[in-house]
PDB file of N, CA and C in Angstrom:
ATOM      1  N   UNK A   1       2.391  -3.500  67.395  1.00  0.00           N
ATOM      2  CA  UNK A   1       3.170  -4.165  66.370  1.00  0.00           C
ATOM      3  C   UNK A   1       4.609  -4.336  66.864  1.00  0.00           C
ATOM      4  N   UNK A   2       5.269  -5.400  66.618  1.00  0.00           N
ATOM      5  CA  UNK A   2       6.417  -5.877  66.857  1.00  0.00           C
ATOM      6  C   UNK A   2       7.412  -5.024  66.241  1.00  0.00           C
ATOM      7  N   UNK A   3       8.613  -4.814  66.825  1.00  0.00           N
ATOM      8  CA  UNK A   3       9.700  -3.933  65.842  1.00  0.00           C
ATOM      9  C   UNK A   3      10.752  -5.036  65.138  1.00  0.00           C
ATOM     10  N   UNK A   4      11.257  -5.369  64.891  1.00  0.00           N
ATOM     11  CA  UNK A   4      12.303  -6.434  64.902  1.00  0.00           C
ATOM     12  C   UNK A   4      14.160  -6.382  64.811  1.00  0.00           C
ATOM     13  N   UNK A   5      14.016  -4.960  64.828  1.00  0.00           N
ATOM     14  CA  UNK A   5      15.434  -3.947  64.632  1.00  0.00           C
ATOM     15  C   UNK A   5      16.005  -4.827  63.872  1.00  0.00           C
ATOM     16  N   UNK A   6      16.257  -4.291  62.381  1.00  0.00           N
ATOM     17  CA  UNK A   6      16.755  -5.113  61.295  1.00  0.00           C
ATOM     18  C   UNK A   6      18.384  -4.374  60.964  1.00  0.00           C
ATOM     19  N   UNK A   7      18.183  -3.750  60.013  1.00  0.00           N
ATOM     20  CA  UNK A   7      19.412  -3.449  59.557  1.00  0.00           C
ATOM     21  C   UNK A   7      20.837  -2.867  60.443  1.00  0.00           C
ATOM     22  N   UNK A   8      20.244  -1.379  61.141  1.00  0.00           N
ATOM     23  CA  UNK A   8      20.988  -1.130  61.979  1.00  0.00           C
ATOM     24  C   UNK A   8      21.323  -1.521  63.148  1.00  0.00           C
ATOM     25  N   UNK A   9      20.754  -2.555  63.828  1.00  0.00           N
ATOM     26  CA  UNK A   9      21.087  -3.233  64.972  1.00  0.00           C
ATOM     27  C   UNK A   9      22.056  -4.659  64.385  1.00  0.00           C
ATOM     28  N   UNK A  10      21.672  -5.214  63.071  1.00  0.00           N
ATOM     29  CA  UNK A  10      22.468  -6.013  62.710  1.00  0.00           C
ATOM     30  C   UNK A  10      24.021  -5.462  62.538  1.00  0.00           C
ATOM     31  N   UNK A  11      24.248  -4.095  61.918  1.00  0.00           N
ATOM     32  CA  UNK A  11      25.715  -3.610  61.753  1.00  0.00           C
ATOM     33  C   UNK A  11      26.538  -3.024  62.950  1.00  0.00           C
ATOM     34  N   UNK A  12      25.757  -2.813  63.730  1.00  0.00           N
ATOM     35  CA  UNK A  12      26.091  -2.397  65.085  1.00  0.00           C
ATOM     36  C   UNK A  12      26.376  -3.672  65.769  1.00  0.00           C
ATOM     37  N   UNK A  13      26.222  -4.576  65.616  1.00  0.00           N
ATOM     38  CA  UNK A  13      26.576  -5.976  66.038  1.00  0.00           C
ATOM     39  C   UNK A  13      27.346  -7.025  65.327  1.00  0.00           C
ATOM     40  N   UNK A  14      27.704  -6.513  64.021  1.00  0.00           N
ATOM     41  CA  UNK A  14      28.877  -6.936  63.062  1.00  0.00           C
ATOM     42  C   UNK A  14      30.016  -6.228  63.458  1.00  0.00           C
ATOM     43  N   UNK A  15      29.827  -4.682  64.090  1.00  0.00           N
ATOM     44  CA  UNK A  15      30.712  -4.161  64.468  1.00  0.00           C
ATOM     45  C   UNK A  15      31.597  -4.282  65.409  1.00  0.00           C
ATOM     46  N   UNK A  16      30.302  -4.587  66.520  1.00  0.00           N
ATOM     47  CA  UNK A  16      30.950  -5.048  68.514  1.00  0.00           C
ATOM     48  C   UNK A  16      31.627  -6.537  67.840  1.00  0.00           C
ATOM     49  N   UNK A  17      31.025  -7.440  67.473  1.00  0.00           N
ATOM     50  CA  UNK A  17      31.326  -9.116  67.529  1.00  0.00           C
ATOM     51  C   UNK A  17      32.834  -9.033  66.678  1.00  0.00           C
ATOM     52  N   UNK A  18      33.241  -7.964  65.762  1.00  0.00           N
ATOM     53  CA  UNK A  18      34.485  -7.980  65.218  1.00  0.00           C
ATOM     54  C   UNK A  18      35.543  -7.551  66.192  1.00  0.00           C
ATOM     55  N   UNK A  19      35.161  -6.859  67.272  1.00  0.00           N
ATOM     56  CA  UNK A  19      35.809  -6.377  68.477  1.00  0.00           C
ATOM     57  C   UNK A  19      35.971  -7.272  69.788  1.00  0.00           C
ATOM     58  N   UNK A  20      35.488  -8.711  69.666  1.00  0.00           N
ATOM     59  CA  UNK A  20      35.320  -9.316  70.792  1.00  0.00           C
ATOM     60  C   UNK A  20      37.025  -9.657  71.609  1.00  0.00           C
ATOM     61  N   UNK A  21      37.872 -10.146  71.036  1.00  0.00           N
ATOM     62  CA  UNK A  21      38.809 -10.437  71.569  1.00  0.00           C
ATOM     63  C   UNK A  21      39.769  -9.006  72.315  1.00  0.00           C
ATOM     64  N   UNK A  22      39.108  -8.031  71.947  1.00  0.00           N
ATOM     65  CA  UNK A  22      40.086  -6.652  72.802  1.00  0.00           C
ATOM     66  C   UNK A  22      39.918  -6.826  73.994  1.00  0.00           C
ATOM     67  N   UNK A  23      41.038  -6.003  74.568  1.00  0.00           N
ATOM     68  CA  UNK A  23      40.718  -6.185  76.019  1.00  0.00           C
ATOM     69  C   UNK A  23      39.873  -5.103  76.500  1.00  0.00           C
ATOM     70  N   UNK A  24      39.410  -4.528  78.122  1.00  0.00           N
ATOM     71  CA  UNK A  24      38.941  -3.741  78.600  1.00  0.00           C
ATOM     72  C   UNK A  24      37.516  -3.560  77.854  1.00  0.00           C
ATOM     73  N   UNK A  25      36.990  -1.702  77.879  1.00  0.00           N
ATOM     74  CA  UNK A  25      36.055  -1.509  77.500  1.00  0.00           C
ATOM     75  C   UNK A  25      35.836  -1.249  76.014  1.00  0.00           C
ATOM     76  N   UNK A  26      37.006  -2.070  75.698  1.00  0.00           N
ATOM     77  CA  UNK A  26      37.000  -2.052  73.569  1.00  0.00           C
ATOM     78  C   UNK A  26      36.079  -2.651  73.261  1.00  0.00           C
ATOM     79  N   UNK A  27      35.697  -4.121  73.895  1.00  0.00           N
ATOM     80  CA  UNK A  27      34.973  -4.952  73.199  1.00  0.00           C
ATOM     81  C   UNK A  27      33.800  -5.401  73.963  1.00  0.00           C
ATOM     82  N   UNK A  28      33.239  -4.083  74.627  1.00  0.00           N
ATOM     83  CA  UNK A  28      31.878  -4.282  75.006  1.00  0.00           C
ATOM     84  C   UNK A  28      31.274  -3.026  75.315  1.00  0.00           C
ATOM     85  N   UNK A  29      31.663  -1.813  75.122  1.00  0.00           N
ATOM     86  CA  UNK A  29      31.300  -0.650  75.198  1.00  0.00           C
ATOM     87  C   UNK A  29      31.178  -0.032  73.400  1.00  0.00           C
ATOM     88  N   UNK A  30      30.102   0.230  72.874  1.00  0.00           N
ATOM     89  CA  UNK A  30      29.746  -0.054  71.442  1.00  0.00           C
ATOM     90  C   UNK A  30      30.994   1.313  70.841  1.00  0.00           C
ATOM     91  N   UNK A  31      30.592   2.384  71.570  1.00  0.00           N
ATOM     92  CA  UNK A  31      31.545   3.340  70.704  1.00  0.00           C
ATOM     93  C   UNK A  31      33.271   3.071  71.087  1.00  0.00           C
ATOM     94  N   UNK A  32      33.783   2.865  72.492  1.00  0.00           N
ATOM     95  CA  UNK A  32      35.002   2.310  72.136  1.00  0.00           C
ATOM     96  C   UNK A  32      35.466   0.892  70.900  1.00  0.00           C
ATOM     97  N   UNK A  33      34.193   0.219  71.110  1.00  0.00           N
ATOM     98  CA  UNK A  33      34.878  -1.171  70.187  1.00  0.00           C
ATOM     99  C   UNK A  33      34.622  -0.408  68.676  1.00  0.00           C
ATOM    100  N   UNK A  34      33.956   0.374  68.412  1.00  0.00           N
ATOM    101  CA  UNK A  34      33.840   0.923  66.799  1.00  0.00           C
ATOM    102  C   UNK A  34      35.373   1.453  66.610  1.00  0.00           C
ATOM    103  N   UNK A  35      35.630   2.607  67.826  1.00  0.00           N
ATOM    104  CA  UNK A  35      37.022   3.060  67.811  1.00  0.00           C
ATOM    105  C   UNK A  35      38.038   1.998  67.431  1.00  0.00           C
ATOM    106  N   UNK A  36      37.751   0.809  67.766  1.00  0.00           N
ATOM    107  CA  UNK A  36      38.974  -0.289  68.002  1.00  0.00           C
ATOM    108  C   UNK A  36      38.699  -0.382  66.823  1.00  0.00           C
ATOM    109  N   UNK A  37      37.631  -1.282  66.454  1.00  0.00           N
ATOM    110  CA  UNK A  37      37.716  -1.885  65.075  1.00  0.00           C
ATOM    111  C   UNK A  37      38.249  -0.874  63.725  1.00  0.00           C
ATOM    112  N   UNK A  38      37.823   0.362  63.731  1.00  0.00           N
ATOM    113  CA  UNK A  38      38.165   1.213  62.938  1.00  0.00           C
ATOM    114  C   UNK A  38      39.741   1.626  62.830  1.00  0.00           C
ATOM    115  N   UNK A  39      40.778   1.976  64.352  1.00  0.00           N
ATOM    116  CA  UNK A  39      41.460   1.118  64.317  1.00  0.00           C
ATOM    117  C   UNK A  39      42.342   0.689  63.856  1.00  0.00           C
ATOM    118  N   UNK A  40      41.901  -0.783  64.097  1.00  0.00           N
ATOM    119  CA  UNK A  40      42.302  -2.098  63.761  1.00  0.00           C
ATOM    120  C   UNK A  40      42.078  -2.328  61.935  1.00  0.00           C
ATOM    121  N   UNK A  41      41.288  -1.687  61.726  1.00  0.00           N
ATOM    122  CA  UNK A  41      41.274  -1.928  60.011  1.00  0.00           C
ATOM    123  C   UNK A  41      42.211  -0.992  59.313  1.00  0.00           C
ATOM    124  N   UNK A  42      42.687   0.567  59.996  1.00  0.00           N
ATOM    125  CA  UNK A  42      43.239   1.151  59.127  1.00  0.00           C
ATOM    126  C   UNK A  42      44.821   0.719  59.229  1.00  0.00           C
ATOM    127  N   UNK A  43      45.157   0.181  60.268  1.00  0.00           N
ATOM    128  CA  UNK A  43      46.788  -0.311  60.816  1.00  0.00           C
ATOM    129  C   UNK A  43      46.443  -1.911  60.094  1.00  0.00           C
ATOM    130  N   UNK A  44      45.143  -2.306  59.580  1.00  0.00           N
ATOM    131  CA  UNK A  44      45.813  -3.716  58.926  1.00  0.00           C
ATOM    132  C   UNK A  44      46.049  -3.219  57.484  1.00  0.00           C
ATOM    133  N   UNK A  45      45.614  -2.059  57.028  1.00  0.00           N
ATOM    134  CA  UNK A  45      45.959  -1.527  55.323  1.00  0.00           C
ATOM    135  C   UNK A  45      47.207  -0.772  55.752  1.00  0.00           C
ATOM    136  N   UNK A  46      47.607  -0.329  56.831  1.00  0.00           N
ATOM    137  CA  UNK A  46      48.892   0.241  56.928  1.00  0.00           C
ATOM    138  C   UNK A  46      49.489  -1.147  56.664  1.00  0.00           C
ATOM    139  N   UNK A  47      49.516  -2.084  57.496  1.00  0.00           N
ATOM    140  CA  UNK A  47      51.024  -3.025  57.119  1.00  0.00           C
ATOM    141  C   UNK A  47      50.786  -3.865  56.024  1.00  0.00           C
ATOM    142  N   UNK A  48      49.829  -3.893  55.139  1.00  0.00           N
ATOM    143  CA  UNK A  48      49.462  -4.179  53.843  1.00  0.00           C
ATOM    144  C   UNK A  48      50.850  -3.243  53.149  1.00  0.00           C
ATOM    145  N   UNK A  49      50.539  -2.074  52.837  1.00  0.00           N
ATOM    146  CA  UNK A  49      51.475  -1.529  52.681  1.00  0.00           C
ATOM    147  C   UNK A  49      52.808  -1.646  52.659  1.00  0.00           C
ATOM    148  N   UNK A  50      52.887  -1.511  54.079  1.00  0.00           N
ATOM    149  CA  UNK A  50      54.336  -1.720  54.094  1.00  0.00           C
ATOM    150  C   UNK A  50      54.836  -3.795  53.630  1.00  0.00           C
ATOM    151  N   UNK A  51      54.077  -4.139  53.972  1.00  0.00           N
ATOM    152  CA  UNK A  51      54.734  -5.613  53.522  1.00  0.00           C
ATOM    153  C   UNK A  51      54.642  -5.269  51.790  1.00  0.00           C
ATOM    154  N   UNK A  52      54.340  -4.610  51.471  1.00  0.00           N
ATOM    155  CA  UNK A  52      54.304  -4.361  49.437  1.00  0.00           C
ATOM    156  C   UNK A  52      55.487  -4.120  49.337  1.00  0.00           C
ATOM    157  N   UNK A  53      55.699  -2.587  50.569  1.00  0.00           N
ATOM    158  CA  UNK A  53      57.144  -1.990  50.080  1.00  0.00           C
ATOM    159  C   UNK A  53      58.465  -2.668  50.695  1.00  0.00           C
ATOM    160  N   UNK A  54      58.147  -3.276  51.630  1.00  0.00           N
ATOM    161  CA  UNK A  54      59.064  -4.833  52.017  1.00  0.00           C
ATOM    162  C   UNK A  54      59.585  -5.908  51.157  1.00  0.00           C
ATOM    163  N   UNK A  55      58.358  -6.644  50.239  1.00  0.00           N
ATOM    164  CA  UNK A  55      58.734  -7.127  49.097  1.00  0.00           C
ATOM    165  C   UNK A  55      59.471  -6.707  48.214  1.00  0.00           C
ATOM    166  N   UNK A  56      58.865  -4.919  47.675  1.00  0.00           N
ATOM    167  CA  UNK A  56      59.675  -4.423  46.199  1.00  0.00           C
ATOM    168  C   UNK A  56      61.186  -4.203  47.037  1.00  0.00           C
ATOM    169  N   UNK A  57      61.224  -4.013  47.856  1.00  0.00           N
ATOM    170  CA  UNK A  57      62.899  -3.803  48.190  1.00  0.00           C
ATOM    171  C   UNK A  57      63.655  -4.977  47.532  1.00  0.00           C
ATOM    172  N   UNK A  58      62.780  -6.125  48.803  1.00  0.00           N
ATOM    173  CA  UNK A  58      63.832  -7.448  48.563  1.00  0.00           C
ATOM    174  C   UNK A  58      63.770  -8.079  47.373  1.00  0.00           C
ATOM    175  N   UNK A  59      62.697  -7.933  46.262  1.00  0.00           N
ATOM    176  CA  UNK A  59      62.609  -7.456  44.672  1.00  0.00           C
ATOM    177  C   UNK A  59      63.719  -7.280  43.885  1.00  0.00           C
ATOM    178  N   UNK A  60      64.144  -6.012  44.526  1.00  0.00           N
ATOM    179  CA  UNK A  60      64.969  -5.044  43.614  1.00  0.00           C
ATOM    180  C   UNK A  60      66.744  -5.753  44.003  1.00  0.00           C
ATOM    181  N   UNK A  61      66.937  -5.816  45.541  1.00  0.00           N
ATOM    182  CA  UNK A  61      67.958  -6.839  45.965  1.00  0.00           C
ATOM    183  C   UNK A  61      68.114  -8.021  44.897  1.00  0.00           C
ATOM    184  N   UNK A  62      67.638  -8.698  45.004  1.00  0.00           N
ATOM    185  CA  UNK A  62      67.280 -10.378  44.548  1.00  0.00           C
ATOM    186  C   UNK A  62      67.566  -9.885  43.242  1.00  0.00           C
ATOM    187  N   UNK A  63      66.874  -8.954  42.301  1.00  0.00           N
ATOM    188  CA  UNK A  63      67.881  -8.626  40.528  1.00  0.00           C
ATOM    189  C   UNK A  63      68.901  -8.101  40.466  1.00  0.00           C
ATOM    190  N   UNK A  64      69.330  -7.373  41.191  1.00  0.00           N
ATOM    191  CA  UNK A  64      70.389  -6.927  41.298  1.00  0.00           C
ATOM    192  C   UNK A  64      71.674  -8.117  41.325  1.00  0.00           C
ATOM    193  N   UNK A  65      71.222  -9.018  42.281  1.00  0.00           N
ATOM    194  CA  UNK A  65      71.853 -10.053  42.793  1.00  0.00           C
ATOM    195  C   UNK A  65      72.418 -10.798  41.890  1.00  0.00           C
ATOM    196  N   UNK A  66      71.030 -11.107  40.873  1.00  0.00           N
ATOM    197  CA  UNK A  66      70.642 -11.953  39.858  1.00  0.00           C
ATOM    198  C   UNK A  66      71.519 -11.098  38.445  1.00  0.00           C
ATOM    199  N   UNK A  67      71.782  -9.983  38.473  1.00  0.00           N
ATOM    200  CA  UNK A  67      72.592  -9.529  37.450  1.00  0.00           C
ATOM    201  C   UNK A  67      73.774  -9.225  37.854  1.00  0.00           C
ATOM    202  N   UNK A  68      74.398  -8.633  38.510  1.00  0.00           N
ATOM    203  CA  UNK A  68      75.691  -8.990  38.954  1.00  0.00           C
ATOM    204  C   UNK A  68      76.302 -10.297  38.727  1.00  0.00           C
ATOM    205  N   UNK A  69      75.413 -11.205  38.947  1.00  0.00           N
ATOM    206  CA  UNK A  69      76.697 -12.918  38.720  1.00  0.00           C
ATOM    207  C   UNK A  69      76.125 -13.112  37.494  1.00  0.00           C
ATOM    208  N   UNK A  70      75.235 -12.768  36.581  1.00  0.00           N
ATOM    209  CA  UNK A  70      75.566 -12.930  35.305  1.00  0.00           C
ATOM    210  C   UNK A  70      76.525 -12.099  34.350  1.00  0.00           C
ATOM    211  N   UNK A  71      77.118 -10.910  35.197  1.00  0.00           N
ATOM    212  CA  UNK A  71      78.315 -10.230  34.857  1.00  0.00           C
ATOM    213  C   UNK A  71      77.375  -9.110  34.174  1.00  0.00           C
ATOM    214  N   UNK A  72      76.567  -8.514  34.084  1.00  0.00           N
ATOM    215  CA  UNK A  72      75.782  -7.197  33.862  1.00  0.00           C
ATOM    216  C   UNK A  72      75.013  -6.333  34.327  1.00  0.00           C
ATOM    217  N   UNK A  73      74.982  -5.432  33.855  1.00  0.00           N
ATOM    218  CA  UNK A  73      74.032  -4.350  34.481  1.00  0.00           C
ATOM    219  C   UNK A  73      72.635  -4.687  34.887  1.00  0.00           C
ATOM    220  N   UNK A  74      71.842  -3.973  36.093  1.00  0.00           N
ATOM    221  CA  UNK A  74      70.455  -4.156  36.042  1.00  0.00           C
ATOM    222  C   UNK A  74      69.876  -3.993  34.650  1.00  0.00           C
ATOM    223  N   UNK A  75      70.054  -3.101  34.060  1.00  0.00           N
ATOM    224  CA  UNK A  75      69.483  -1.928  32.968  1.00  0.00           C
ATOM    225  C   UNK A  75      69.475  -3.104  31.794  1.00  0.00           C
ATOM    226  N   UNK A  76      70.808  -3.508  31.558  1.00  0.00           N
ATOM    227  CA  UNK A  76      70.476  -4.541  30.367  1.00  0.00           C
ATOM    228  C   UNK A  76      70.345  -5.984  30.678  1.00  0.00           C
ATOM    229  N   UNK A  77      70.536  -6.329  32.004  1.00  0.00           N
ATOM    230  CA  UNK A  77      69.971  -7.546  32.399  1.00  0.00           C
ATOM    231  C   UNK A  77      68.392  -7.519  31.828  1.00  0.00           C
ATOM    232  N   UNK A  78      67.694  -6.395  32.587  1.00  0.00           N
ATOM    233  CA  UNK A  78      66.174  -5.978  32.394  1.00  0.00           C
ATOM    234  C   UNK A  78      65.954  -5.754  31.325  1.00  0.00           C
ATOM    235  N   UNK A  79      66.509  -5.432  30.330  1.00  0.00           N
ATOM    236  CA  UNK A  79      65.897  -5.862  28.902  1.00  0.00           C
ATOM    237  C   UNK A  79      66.403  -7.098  28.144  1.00  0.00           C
ATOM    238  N   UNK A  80      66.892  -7.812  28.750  1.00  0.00           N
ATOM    239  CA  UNK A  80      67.565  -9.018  27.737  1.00  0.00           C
ATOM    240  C   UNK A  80      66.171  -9.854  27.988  1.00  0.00           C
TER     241      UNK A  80
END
């Protein structure tokens, strides 16, 4: 009887093919490219992150900004 390696040969190959553009033995040696991709996914939720806390800065700048030349406080700018 034929095998047809279904599931786990398919994710093991979602895994390498997400790794193709690395260089060296990242993206053709299965446990380095898992290393990569794994990775590569937790440093793309790291700068997720930080671009959030990048925004709320320049956020908090920009009202500040925005209440000062209307001649008031953040505090009651933010509730008017």
């Amino acid at each position: 009887m034929r095998v047809k390696r279904g599931f786990k040969a398919r994710r093991r190959r979602n895994r390498v093919l997400s790794s193709q553009g690395l260089p060296g033995r990242r993206h053709n040696t299965y446990k380095r490219a898992v290393e990569a991709v794994e990775r590569a996914m937790m440093q793309s939720a790291k700068g997720r992150r930080m671009r959030r806390r990048d925004f709320r800065s320049l956020w908090i700048v920009r009202i500040n900004a925005a209440a000062r030349m209307s001649g008031c406080r953040t505090r009651s700018w933010w509730r008017a």
